[in-house]
C-alpha atoms as a PDB file:
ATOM      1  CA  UNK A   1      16.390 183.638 255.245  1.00  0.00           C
ATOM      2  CA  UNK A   2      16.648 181.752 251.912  1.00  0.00           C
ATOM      3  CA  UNK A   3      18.656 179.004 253.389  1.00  0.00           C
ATOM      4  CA  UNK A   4      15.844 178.642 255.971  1.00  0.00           C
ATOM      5  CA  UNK A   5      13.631 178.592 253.620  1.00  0.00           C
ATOM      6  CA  UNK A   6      15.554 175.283 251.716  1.00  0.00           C
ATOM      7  CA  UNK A   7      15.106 173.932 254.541  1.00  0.00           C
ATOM      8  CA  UNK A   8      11.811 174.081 254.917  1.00  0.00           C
ATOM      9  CA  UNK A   9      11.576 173.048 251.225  1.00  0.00           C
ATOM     10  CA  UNK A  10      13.601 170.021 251.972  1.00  0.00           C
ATOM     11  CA  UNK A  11      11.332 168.620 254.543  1.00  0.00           C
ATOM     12  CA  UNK A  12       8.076 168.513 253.016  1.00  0.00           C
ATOM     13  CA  UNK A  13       9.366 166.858 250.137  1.00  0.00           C
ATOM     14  CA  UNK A  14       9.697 164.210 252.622  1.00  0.00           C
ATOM     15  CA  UNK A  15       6.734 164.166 254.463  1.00  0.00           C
ATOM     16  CA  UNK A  16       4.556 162.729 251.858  1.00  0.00           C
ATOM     17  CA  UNK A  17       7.357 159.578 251.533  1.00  0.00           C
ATOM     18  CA  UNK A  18       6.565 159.180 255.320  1.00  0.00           C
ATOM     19  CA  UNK A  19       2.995 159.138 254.815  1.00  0.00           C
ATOM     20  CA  UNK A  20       2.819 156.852 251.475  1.00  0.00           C
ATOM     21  CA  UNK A  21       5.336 154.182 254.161  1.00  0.00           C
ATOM     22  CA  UNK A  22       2.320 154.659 256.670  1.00  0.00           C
ATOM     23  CA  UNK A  23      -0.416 154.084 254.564  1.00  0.00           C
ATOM     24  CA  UNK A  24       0.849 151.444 252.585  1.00  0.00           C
ATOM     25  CA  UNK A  25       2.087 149.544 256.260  1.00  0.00           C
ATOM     26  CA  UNK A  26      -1.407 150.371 257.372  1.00  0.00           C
ATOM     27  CA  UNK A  27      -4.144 147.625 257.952  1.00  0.00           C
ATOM     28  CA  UNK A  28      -7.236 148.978 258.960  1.00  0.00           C
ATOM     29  CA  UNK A  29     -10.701 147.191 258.719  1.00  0.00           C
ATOM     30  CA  UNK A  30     -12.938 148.059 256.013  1.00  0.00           C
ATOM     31  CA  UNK A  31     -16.075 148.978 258.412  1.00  0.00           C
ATOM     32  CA  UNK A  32     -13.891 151.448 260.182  1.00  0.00           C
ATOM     33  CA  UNK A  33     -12.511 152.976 256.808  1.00  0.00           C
ATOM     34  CA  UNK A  34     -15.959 153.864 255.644  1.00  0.00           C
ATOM     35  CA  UNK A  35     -15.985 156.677 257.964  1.00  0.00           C
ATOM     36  CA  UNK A  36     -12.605 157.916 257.615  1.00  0.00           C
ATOM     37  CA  UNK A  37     -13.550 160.663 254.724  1.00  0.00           C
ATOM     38  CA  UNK A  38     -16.668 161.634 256.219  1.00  0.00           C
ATOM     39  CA  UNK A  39     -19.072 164.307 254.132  1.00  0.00           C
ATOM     40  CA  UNK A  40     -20.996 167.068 255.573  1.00  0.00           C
ATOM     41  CA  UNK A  41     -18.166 168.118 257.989  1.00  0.00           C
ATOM     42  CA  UNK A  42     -16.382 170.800 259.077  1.00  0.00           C
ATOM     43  CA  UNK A  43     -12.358 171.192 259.524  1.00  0.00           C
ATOM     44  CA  UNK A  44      -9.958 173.676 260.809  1.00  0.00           C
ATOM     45  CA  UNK A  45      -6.112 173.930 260.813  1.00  0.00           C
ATOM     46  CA  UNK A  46      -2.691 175.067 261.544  1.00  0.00           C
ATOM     47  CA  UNK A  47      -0.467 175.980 258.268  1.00  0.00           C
ATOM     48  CA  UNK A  48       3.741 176.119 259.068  1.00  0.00           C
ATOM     49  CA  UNK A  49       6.388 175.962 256.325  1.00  0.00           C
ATOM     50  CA  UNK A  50       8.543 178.103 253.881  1.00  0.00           C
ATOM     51  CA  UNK A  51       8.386 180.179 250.743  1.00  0.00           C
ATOM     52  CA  UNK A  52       9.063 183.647 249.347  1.00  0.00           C
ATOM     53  CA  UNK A  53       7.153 186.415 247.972  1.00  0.00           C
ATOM     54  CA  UNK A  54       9.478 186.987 244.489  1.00  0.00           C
ATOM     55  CA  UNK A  55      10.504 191.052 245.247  1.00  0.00           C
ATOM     56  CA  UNK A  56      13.402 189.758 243.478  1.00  0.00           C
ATOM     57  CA  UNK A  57      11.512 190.057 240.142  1.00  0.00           C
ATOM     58  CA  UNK A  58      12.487 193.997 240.193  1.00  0.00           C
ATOM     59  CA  UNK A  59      15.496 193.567 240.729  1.00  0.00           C
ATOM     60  CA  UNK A  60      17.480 194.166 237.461  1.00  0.00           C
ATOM     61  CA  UNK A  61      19.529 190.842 236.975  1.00  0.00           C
ATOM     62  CA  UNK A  62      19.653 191.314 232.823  1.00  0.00           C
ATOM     63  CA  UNK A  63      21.867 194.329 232.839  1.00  0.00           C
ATOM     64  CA  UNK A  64      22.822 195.658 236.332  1.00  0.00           C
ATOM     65  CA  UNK A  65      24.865 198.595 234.917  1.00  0.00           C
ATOM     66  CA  UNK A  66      22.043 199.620 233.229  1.00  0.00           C
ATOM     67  CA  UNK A  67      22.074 203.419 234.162  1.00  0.00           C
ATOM     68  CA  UNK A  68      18.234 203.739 233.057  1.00  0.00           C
ATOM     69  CA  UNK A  69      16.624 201.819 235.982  1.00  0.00           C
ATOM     70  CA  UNK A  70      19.227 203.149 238.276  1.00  0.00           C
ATOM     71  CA  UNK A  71      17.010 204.390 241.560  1.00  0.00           C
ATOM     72  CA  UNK A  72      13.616 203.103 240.089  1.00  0.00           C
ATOM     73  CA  UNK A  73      14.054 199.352 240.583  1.00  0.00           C
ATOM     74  CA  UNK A  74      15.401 197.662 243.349  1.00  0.00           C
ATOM     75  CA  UNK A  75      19.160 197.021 243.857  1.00  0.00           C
ATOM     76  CA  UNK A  76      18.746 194.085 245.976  1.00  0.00           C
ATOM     77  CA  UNK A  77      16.094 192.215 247.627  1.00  0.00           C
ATOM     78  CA  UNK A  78      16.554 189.809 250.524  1.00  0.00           C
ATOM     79  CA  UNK A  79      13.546 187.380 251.112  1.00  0.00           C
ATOM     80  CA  UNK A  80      12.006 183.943 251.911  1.00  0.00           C
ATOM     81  CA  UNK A  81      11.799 182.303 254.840  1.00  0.00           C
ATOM     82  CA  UNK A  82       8.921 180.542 257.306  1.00  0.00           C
ATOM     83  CA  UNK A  83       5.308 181.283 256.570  1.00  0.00           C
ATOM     84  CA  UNK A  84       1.815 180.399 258.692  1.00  0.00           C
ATOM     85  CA  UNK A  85      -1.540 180.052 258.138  1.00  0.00           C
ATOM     86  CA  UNK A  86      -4.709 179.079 259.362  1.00  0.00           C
ATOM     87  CA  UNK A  87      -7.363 177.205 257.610  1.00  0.00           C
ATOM     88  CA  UNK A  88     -11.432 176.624 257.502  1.00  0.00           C
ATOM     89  CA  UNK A  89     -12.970 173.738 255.366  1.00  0.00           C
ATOM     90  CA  UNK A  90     -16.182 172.633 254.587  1.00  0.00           C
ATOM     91  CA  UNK A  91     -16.347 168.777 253.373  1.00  0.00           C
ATOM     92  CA  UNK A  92     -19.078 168.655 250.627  1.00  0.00           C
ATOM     93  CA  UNK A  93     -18.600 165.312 249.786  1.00  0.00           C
ATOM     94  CA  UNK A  94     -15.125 162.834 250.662  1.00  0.00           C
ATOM     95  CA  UNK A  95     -13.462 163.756 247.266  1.00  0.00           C
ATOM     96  CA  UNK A  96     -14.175 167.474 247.656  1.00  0.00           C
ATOM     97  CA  UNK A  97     -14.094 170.416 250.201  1.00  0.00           C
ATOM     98  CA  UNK A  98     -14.333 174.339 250.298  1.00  0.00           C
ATOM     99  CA  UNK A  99     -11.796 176.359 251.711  1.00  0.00           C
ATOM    100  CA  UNK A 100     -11.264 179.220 253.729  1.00  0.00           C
ATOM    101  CA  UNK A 101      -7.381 180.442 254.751  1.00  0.00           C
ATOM    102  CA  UNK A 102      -5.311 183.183 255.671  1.00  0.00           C
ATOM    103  CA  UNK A 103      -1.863 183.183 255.243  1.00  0.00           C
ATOM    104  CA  UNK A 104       1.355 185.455 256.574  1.00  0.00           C
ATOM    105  CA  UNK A 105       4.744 185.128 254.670  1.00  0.00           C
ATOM    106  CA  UNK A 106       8.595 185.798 255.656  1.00  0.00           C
ATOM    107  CA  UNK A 107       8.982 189.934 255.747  1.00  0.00           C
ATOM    108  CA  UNK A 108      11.189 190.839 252.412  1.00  0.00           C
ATOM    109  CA  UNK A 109      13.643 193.374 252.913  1.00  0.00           C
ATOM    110  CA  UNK A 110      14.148 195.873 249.742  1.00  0.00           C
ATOM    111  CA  UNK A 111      17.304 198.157 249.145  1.00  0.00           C
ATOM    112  CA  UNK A 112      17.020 200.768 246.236  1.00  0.00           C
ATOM    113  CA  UNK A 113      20.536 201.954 246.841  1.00  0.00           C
ATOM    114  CA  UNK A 114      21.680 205.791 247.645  1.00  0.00           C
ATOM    115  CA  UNK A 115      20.509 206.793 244.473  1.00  0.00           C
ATOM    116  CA  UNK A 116      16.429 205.968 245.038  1.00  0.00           C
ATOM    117  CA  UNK A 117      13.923 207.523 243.243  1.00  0.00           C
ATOM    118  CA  UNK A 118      11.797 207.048 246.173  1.00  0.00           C
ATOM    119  CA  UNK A 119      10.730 208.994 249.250  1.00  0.00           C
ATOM    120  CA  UNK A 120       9.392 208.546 252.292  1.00  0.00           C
ATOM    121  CA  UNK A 121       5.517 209.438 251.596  1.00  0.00           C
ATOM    122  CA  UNK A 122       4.604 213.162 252.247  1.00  0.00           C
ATOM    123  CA  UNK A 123       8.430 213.954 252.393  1.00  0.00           C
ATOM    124  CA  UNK A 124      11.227 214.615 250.623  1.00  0.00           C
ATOM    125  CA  UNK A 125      13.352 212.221 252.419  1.00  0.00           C
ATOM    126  CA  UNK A 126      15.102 209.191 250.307  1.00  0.00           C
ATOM    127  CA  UNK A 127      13.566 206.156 250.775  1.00  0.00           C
ATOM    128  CA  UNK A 128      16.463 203.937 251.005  1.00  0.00           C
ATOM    129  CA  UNK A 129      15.477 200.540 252.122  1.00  0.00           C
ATOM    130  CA  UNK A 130      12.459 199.300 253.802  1.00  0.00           C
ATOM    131  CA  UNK A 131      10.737 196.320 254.794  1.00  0.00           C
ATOM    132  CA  UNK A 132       7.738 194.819 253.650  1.00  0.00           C
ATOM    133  CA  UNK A 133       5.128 192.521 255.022  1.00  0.00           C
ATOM    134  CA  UNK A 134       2.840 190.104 253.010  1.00  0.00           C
ATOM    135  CA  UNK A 135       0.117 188.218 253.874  1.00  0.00           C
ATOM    136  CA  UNK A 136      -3.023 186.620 251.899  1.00  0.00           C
ATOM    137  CA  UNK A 137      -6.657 184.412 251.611  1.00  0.00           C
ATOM    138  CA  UNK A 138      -7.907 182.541 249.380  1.00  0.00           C
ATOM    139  CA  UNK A 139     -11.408 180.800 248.792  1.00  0.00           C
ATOM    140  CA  UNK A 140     -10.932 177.702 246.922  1.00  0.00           C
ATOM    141  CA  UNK A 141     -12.602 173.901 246.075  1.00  0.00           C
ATOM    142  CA  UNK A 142     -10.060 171.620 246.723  1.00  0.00           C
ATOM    143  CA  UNK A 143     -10.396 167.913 244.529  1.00  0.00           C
ATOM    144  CA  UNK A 144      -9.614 164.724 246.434  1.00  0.00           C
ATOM    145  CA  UNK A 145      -7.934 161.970 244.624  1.00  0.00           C
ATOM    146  CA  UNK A 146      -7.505 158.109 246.927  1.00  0.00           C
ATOM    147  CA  UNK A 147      -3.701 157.076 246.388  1.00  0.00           C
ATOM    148  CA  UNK A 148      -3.371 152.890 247.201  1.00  0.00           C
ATOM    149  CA  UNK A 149      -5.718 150.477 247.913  1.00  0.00           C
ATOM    150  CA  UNK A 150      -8.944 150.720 249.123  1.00  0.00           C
ATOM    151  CA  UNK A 151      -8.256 150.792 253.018  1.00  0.00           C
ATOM    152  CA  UNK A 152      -5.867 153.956 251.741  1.00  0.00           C
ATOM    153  CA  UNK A 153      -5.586 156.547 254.063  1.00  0.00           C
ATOM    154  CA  UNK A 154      -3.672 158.622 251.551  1.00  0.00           C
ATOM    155  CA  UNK A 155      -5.024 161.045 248.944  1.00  0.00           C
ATOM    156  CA  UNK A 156      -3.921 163.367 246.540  1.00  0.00           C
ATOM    157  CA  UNK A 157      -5.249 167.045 246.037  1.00  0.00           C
ATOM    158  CA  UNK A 158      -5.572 169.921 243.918  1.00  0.00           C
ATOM    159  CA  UNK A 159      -7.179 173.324 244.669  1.00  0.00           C
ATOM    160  CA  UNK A 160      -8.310 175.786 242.464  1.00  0.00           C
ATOM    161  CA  UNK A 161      -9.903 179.391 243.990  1.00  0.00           C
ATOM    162  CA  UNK A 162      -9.366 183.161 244.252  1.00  0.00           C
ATOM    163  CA  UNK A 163      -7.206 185.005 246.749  1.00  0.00           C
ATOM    164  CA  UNK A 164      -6.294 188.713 247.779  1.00  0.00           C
ATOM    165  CA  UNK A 165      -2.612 189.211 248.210  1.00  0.00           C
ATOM    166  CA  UNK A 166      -2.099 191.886 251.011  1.00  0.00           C
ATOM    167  CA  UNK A 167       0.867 194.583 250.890  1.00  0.00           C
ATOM    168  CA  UNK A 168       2.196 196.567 253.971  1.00  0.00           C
ATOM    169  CA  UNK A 169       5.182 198.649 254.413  1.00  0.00           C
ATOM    170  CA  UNK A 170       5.892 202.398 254.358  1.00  0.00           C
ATOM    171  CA  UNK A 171       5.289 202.761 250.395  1.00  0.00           C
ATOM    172  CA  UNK A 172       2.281 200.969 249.893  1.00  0.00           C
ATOM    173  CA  UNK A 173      -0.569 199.735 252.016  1.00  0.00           C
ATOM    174  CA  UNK A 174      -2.138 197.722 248.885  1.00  0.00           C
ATOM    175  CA  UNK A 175      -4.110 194.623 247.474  1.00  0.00           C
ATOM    176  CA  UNK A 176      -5.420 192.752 244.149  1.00  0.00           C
ATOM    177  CA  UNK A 177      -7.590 189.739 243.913  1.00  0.00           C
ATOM    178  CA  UNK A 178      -5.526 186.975 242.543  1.00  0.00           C
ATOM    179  CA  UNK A 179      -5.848 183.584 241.259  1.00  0.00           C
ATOM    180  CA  UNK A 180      -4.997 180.711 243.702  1.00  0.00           C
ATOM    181  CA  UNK A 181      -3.773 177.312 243.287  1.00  0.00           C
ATOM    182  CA  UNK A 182      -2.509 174.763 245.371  1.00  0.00           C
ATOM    183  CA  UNK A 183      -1.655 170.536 245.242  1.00  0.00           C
ATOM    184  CA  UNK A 184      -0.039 167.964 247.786  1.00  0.00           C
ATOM    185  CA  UNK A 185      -1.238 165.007 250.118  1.00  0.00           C
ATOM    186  CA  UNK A 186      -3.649 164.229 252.456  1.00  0.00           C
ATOM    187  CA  UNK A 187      -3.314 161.249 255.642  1.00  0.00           C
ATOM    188  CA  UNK A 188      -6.283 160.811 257.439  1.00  0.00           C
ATOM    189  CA  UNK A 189      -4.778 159.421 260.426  1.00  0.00           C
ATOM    190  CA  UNK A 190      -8.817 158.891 262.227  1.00  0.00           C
ATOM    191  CA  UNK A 191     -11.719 160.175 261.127  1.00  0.00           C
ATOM    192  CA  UNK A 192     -10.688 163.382 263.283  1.00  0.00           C
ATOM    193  CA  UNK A 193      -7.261 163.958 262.671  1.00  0.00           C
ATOM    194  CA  UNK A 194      -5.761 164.760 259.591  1.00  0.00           C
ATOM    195  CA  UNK A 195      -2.242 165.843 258.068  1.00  0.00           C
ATOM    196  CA  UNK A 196      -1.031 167.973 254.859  1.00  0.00           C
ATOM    197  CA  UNK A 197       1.735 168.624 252.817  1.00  0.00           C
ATOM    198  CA  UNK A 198       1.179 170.480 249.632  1.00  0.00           C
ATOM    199  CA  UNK A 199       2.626 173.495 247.996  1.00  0.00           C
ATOM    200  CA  UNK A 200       0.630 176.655 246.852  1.00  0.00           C
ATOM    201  CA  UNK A 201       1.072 179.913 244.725  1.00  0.00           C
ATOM    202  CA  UNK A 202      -0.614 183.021 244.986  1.00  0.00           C
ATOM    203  CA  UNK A 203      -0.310 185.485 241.537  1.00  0.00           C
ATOM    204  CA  UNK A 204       0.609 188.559 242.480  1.00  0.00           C
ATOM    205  CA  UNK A 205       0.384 191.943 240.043  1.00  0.00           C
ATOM    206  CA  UNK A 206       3.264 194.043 238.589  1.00  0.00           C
ATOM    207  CA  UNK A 207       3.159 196.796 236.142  1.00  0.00           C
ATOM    208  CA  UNK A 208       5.832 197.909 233.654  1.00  0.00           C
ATOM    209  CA  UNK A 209       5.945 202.033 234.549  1.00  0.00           C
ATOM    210  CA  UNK A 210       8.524 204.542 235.948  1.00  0.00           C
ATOM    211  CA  UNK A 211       8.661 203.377 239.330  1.00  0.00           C
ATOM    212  CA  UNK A 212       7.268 199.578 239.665  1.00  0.00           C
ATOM    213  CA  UNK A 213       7.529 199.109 243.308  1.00  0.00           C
ATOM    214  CA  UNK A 214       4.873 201.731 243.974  1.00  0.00           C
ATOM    215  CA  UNK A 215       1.969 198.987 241.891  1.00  0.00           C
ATOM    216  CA  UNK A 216       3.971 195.586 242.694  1.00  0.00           C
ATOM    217  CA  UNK A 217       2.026 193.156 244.740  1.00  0.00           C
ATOM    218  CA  UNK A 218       3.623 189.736 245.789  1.00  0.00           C
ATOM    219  CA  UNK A 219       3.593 186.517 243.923  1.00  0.00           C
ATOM    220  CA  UNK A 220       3.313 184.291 247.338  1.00  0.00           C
ATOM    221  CA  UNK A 221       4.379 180.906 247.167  1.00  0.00           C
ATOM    222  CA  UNK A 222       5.359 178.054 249.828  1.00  0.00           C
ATOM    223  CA  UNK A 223       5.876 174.860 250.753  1.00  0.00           C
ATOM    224  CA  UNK A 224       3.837 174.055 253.885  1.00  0.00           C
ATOM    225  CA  UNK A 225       2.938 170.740 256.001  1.00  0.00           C
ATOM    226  CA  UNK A 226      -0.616 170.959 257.860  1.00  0.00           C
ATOM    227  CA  UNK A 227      -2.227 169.277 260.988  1.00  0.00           C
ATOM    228  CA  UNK A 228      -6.268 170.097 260.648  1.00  0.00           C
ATOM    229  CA  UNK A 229      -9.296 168.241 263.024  1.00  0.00           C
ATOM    230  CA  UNK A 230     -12.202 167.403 261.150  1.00  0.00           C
ATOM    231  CA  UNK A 231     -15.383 167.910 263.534  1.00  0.00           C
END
């Protein structure tokens, strides 16, 4: 999964190259660029790329043969991979828009090792390893910056908002409300269609105490390109 999420990675550090080429090779008129970051609109999208949701921060990597944390942290953590999202934006004005988006991340699968300090709720059965699932939304104002000349179709971006990071597996059905933050490019292809690459982080919670998984939420994170018509 982690390889597949390089990958991902990888390729969306490319996109915005592709898009900076295309702009810059570009030559539209200037009447036609007028309405090309309309205001007063609304948008809606597709999210695909990559990222991780850090389980690996239990995981004791300081001193492994630490016999103190044996069965209460994590032993080993396998995580990261494609993530998807969908997306609902309001353009106030053409340098900024509120969003709306949900997001679901790769599963992450957690071991705690034979000698787990966890059980299966209402038993007394080890819990051994399990597999969680992690998925999020976020509210946010996202900032428009032009990149190039004035017949750009390029722009940069930065969001600021609030999220709740969502927690599901057989320990835990959980969530917090979390800060949310997010940057990348914009190409406004038409005055319709647009595309996205960006990257964006979701805190997540964790609490020092006897047995951390039981309080951890996420810290959701990917790399993600976008294809979103503006009404």
């Amino acid at each position: 999964m982690k390889k597949t999420a390089i990958r991902f990675n990888t390729l969306f550090l490319f996109v915005p190259l592709f898009l900076f080429f295309f702009s810059s090779c570009d030559a539209k008129n200037s009447d036609s660029h007028k309405n090309l970051f309309p205001s007063k609109t609304v948008y809606f999208g597709v999210n695909m790329g990559g990222g991780s949701t850090e389980w690996k921060y239990l995981v004791d990597t300081i001193d492994p043969a630490d016999s103190s944390t044996e069965g209460f942290t994590p032993v080993s953590v396998s995580e990261g991979g494609p993530s998807w999202g969908v997306v609902l934006g309001y353009d106030v004005s053409k340098n900024f828009a509120i969003e709306l988006q949900y997001m679901q991340f790769a599963d992450a699968n957690i071991s705690f090792g034979p000698d787990t300090a966890y059980v299966y709720p209402g038993t007394t059965t080890p819990l051994i390893d399990m597999i969680s699932k992690t998925d999020a939304y976020s509210l946010s104002g996202k900032f428009f910056v032009p990149v190039g000349g004035a017949n750009t179709h390029l722009r940069s971006f930065a969001a600021i908002g609030v999220g709740t990071v969502e927690r599901h597996d057989v320990l835990q059905n959980s969530s917090c409300v979390t800060p949310y933050v997010s940057a990348g490019l914009d190409y406004n292809f038409t005055a319709h269609w647009i595309v996205e690459s960006g990257f964006q982080y979701y805190t997540g919670f964790g609490a020092s105490q006897e047995l951390p998984a039981d309080s951890f939420i996420p810290f959701a994170w990917d790399a993600y390109g976008r294809l979103a018509y503006q009404i």
